[in-house]
PDB file of N, CA and C in Angstrom:
ATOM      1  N   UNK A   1     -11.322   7.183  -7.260  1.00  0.00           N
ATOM      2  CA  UNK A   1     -10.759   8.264  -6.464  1.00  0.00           C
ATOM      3  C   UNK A   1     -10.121   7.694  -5.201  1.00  0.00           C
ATOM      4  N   UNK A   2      -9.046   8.196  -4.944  1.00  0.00           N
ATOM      5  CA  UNK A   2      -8.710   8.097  -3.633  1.00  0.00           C
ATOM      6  C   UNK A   2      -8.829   8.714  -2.130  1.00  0.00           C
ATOM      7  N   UNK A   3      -9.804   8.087  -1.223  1.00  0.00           N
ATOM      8  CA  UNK A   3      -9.386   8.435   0.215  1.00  0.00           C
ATOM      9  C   UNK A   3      -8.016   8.909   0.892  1.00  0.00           C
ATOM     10  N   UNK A   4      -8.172   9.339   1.880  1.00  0.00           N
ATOM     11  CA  UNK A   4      -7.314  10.024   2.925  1.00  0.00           C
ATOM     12  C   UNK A   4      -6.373   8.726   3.443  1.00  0.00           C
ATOM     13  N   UNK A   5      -7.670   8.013   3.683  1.00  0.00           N
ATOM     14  CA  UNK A   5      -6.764   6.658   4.350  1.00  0.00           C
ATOM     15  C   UNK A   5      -6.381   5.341   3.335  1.00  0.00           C
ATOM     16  N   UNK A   6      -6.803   6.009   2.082  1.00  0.00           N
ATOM     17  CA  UNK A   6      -5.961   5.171   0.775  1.00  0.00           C
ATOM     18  C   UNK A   6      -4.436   5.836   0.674  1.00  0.00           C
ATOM     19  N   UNK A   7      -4.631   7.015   0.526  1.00  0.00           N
ATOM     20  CA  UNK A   7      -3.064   7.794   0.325  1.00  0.00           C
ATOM     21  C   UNK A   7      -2.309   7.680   1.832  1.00  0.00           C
ATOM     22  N   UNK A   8      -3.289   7.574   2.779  1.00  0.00           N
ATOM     23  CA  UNK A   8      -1.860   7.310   4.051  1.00  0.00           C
ATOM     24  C   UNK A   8      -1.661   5.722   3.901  1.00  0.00           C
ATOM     25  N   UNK A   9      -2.207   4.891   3.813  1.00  0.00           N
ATOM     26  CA  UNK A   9      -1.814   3.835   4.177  1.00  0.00           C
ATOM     27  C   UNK A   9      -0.777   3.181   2.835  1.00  0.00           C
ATOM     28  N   UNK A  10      -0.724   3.444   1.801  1.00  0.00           N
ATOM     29  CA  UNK A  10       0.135   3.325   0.607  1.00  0.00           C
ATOM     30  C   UNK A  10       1.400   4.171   0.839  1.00  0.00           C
ATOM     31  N   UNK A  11       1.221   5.335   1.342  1.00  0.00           N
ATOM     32  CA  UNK A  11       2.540   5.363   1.715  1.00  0.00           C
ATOM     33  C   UNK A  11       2.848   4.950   3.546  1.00  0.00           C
ATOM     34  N   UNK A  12       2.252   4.462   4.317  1.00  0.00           N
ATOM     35  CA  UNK A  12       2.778   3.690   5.207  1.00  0.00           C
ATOM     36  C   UNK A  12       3.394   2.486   4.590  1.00  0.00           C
ATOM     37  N   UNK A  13       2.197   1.769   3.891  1.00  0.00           N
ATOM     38  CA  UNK A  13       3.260   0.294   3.603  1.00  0.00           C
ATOM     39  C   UNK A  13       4.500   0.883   2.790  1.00  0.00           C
ATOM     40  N   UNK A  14       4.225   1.724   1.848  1.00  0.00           N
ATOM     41  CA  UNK A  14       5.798   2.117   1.095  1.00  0.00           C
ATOM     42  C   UNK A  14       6.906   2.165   1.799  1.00  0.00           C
ATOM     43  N   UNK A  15       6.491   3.236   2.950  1.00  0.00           N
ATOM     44  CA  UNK A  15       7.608   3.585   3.849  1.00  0.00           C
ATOM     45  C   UNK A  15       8.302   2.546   4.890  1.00  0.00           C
ATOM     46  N   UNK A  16       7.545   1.010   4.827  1.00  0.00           N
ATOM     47  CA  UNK A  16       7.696   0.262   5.635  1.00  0.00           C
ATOM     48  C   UNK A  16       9.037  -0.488   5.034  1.00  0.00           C
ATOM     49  N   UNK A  17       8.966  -0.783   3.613  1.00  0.00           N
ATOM     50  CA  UNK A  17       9.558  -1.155   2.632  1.00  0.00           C
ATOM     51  C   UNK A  17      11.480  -0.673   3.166  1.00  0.00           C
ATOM     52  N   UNK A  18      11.701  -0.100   2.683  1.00  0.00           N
ATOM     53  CA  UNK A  18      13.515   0.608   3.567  1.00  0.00           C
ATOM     54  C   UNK A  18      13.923  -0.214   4.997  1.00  0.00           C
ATOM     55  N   UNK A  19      12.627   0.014   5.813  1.00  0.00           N
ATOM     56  CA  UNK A  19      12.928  -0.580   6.991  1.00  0.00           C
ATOM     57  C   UNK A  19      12.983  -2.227   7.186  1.00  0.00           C
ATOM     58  N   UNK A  20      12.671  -2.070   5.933  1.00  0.00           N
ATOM     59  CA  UNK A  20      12.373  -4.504   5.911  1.00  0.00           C
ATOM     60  C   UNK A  20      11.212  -4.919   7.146  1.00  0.00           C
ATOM     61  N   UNK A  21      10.525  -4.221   6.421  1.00  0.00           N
ATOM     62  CA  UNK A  21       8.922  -4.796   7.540  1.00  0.00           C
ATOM     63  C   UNK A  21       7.978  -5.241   6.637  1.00  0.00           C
ATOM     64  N   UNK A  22       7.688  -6.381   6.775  1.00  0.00           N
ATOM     65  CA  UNK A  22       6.906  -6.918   5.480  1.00  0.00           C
ATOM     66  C   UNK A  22       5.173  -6.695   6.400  1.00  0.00           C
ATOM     67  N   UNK A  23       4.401  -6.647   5.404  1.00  0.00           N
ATOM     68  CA  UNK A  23       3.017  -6.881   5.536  1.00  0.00           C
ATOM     69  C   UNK A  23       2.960  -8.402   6.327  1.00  0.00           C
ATOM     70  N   UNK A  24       1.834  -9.082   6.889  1.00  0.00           N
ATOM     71  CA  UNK A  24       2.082 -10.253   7.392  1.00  0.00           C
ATOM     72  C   UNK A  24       1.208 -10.850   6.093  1.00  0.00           C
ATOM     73  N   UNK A  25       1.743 -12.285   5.985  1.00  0.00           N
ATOM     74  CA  UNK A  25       0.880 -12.772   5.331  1.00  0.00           C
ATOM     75  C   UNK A  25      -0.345 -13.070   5.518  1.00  0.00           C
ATOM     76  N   UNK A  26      -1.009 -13.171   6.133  1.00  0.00           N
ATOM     77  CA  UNK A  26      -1.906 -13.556   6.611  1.00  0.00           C
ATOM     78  C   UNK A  26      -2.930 -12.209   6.758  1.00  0.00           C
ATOM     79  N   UNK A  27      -2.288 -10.928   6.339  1.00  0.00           N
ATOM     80  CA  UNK A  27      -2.960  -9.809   6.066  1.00  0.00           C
ATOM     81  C   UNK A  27      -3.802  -9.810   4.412  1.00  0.00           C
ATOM     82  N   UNK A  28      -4.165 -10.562   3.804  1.00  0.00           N
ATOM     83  CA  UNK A  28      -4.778 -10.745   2.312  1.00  0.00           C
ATOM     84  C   UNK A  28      -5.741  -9.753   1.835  1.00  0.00           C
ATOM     85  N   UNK A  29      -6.166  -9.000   2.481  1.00  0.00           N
ATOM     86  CA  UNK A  29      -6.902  -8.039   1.961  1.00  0.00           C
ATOM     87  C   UNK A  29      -6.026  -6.831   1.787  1.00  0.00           C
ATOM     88  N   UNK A  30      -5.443  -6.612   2.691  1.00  0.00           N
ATOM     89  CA  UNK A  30      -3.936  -5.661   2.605  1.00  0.00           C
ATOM     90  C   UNK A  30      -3.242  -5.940   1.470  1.00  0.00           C
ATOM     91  N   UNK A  31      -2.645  -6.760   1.475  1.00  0.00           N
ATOM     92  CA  UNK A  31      -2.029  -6.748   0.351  1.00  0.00           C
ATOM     93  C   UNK A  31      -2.390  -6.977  -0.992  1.00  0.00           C
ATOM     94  N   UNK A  32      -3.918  -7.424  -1.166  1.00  0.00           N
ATOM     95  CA  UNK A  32      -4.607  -7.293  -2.187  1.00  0.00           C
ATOM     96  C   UNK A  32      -4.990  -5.673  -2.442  1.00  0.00           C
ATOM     97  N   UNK A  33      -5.177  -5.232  -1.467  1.00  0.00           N
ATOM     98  CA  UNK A  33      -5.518  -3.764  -1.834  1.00  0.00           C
ATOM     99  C   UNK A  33      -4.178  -2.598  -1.939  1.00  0.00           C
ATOM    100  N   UNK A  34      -3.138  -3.125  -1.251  1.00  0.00           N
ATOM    101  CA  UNK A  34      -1.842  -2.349  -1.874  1.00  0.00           C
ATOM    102  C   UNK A  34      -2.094  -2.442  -3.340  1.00  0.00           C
ATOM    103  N   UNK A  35      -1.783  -3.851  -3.548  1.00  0.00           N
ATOM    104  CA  UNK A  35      -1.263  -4.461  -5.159  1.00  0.00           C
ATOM    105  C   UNK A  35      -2.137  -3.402  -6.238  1.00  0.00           C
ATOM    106  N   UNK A  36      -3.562  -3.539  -5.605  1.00  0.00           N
ATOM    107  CA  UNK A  36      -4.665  -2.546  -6.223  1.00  0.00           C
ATOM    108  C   UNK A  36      -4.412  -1.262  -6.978  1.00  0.00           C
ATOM    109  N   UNK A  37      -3.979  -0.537  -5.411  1.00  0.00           N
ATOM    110  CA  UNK A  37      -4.098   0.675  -5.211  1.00  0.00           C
ATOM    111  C   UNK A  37      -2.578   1.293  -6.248  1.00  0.00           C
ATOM    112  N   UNK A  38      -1.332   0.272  -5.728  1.00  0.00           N
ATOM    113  CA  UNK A  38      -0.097   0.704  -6.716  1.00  0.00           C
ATOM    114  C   UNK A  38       0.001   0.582  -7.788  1.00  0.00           C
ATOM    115  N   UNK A  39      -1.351  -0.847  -8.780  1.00  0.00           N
ATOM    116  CA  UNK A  39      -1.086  -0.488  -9.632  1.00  0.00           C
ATOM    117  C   UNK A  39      -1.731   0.167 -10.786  1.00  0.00           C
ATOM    118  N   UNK A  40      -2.248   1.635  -9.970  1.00  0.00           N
ATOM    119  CA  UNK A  40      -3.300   2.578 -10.416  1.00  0.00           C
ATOM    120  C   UNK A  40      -2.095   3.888 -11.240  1.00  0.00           C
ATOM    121  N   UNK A  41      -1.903   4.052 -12.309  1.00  0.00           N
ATOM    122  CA  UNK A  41      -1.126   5.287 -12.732  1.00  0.00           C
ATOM    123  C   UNK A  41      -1.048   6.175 -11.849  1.00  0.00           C
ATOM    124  N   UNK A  42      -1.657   6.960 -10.982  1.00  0.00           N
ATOM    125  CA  UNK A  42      -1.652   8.076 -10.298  1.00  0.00           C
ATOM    126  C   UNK A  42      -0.592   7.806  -9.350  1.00  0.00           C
ATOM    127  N   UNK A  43      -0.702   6.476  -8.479  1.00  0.00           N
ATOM    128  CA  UNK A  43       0.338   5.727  -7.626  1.00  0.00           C
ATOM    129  C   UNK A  43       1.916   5.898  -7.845  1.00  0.00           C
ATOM    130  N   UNK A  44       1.841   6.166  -9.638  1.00  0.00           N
ATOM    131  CA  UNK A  44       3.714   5.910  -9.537  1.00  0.00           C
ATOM    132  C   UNK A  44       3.703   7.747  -9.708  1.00  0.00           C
ATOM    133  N   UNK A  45       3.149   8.565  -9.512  1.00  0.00           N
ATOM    134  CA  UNK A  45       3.351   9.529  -9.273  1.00  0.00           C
ATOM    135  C   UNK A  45       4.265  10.452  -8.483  1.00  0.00           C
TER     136      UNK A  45
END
């Protein structure tokens, strides 16, 4: 199931995406848990 602050923060990083703002690298849990979270069916919703 997804949290409040699973569905905001998936579409924060989404929305970051247009603007060319990358995650930092050095963020690894972030972007392990995007990768996660997007590639859950409900995500491409």
């Amino acid at each position: 199931a997804y949290s409040i602050a699973d569905v905001t923060g998936l579409v924060a990083i989404d929305f970051m995406k247009p603007a060319r703002i990358k995650v930092p690298e050095d963020c690894a849990n972030v972007l392990r848990w995007h990768q996660a979270i997007s590639s859950r069916p409900s995500a491409a919703a």
